[in-house]
C-alpha atoms as a PDB file:
ATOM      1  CA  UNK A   1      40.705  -1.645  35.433  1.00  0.00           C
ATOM      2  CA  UNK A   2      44.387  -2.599  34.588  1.00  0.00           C
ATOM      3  CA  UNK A   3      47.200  -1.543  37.170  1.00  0.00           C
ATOM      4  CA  UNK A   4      47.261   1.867  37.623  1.00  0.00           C
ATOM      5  CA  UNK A   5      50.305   4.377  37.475  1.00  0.00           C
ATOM      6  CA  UNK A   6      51.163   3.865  41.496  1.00  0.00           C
ATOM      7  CA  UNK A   7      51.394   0.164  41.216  1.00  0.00           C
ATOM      8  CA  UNK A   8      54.041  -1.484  43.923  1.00  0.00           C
ATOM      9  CA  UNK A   9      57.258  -2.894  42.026  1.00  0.00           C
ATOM     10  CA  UNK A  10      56.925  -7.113  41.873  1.00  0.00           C
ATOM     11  CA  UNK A  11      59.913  -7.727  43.835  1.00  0.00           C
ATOM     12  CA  UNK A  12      62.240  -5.283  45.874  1.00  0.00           C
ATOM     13  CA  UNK A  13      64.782  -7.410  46.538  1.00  0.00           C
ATOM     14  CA  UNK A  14      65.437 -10.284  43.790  1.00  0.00           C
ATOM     15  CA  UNK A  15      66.090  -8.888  40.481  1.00  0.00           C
ATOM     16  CA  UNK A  16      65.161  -5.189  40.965  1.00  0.00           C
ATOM     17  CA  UNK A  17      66.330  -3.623  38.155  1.00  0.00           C
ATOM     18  CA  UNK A  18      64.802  -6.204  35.392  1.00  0.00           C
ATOM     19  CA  UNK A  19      61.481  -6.383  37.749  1.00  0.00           C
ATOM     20  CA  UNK A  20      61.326  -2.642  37.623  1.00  0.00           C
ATOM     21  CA  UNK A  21      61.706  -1.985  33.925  1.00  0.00           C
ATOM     22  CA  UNK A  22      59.148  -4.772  33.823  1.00  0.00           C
ATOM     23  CA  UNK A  23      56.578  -2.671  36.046  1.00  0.00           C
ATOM     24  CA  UNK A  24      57.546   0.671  33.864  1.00  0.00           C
ATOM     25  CA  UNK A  25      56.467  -1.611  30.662  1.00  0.00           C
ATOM     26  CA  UNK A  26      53.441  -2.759  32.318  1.00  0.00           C
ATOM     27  CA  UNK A  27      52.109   0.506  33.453  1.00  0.00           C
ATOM     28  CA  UNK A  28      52.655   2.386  29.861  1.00  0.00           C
ATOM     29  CA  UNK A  29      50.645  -0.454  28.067  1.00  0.00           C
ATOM     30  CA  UNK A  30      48.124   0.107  30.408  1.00  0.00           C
ATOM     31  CA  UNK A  31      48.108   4.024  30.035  1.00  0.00           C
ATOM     32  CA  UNK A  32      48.160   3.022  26.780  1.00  0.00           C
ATOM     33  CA  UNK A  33      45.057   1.244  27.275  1.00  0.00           C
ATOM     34  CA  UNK A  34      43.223   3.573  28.735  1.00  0.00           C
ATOM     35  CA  UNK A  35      44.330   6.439  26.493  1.00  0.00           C
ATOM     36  CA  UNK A  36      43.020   4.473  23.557  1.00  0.00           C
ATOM     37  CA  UNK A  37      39.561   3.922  25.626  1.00  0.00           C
ATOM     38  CA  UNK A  38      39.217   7.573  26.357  1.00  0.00           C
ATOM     39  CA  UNK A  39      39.655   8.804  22.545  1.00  0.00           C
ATOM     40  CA  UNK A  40      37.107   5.790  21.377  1.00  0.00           C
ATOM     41  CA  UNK A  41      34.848   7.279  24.349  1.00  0.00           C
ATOM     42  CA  UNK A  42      35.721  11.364  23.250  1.00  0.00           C
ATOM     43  CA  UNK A  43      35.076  10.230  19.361  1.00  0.00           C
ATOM     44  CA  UNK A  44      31.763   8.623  20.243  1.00  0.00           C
ATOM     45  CA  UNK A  45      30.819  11.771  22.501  1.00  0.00           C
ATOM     46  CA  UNK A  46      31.804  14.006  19.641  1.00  0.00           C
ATOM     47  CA  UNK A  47      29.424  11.572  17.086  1.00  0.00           C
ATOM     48  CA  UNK A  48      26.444  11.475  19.906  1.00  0.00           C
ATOM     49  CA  UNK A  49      26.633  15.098  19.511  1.00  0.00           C
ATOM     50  CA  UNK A  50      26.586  15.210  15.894  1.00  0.00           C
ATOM     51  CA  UNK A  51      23.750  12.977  15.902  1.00  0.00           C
ATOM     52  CA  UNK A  52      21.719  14.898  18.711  1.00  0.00           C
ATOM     53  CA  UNK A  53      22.356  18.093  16.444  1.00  0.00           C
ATOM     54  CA  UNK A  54      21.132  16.887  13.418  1.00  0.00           C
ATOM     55  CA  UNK A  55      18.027  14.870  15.106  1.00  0.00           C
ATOM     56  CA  UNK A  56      16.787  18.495  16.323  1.00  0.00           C
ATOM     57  CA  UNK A  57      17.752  20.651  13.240  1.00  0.00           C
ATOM     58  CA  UNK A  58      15.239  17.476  11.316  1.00  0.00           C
ATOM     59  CA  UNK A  59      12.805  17.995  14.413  1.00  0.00           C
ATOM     60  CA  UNK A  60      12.646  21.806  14.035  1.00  0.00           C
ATOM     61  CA  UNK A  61      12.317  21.383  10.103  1.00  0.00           C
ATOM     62  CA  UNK A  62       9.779  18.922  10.295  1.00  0.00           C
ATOM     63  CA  UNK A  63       7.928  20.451  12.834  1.00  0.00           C
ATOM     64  CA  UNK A  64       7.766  24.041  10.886  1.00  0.00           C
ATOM     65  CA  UNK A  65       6.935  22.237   7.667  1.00  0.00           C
ATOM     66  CA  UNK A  66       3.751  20.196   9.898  1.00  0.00           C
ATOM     67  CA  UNK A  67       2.961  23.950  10.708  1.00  0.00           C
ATOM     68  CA  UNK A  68       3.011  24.789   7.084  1.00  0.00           C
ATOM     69  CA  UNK A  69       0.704  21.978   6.036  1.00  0.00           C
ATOM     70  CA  UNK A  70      -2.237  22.950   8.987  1.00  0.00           C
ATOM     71  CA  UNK A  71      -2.119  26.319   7.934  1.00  0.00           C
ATOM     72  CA  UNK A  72      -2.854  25.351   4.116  1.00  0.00           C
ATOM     73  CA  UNK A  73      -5.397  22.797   5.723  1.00  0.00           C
ATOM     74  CA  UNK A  74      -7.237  25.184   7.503  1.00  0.00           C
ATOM     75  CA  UNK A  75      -7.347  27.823   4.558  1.00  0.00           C
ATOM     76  CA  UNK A  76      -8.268  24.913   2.283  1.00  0.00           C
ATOM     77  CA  UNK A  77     -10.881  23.942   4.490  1.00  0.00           C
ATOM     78  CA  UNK A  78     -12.376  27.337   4.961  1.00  0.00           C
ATOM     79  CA  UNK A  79     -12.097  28.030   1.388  1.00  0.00           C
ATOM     80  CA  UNK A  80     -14.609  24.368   0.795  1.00  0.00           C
ATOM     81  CA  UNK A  81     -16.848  25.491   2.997  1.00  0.00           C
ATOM     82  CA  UNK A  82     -17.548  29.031   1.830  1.00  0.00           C
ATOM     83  CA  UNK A  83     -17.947  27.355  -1.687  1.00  0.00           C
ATOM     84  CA  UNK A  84     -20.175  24.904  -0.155  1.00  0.00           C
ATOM     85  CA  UNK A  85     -22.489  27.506   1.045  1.00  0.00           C
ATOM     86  CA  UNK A  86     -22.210  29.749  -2.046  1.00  0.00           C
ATOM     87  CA  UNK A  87     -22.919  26.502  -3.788  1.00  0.00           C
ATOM     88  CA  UNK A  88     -26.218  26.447  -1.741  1.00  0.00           C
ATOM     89  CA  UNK A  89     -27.464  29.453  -1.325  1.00  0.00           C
ATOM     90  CA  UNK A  90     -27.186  29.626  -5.484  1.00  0.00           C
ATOM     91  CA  UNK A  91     -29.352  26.494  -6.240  1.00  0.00           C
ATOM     92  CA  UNK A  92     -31.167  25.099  -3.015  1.00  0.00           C
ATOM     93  CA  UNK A  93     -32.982  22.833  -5.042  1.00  0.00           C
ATOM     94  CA  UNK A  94     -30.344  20.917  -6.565  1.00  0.00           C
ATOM     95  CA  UNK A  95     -29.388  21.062  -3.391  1.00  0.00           C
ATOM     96  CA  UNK A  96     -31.803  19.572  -1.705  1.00  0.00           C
ATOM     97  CA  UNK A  97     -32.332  16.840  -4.514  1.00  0.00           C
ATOM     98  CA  UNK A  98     -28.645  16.047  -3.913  1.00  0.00           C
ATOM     99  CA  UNK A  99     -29.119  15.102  -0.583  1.00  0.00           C
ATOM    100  CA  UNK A 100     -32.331  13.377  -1.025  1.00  0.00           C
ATOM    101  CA  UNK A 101     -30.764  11.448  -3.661  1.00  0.00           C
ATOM    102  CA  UNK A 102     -27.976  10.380  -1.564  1.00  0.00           C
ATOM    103  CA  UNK A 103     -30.127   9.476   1.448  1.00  0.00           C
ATOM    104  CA  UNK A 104     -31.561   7.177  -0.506  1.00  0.00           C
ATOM    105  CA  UNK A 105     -28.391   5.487  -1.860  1.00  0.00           C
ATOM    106  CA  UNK A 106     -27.371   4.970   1.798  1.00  0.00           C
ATOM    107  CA  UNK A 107     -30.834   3.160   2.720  1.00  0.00           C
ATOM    108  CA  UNK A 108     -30.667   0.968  -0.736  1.00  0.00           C
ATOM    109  CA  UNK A 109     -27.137  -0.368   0.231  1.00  0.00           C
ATOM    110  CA  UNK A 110     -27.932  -0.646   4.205  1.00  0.00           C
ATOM    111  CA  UNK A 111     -30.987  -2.536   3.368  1.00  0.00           C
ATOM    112  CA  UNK A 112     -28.297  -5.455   1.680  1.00  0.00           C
END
């Protein structure tokens, strides 16, 4: 980086005094520097965290509500399919004639 805090005056002999205040100027702006670097790099830390925290509270919300939606998927779907065979069992002719009737849709348009 800059100079650090243990840099070597500029001149020991010629002009010490002036050359040292110098220095002592030189080395604050440059702890001043590097103090304002470290807060920007502690404030974007601080945000990454944020941002990590919220991105796995959404996860963990999104991933119990994907939960929520199976479960009504699968009771949906086994709720169909014990209507479906009610449904049969009740009129096996129409239900047969159903399927009949769309077999034969299904070899009209396959035939074009």
């Amino acid at each position: 980086m800059v100079t650090s805090f243990l840099h070597p005056l500029r001149s020991k002999h010629n002009g010490g005094l002036h050359d040292l205040e110098a220095t002592i100027e030189d080395q604050l702006e440059t702890l001043r520097d590097e103090i304002a670097a470290l807060t920007k790099l502690i404030s974007k830390s601080n945000t990454s965290k944020k941002i990590r925290y919220q991105a796995q509270a959404g996860y963990d919300d999104l991933l119990s509500r994907s939960e929520d939606i199976l479960h009504d998927l699968q009771d949906s779907y086994s709720r169909g399919a014990r209507e479906m065979r009610e449904t049969v069992r009740r009129h096996p002719a129409a239900t047969i004639g159903a399927a009949a009737a769309v077999g034969l849709l299904i070899a009209f348009l396959a035939r074009r």
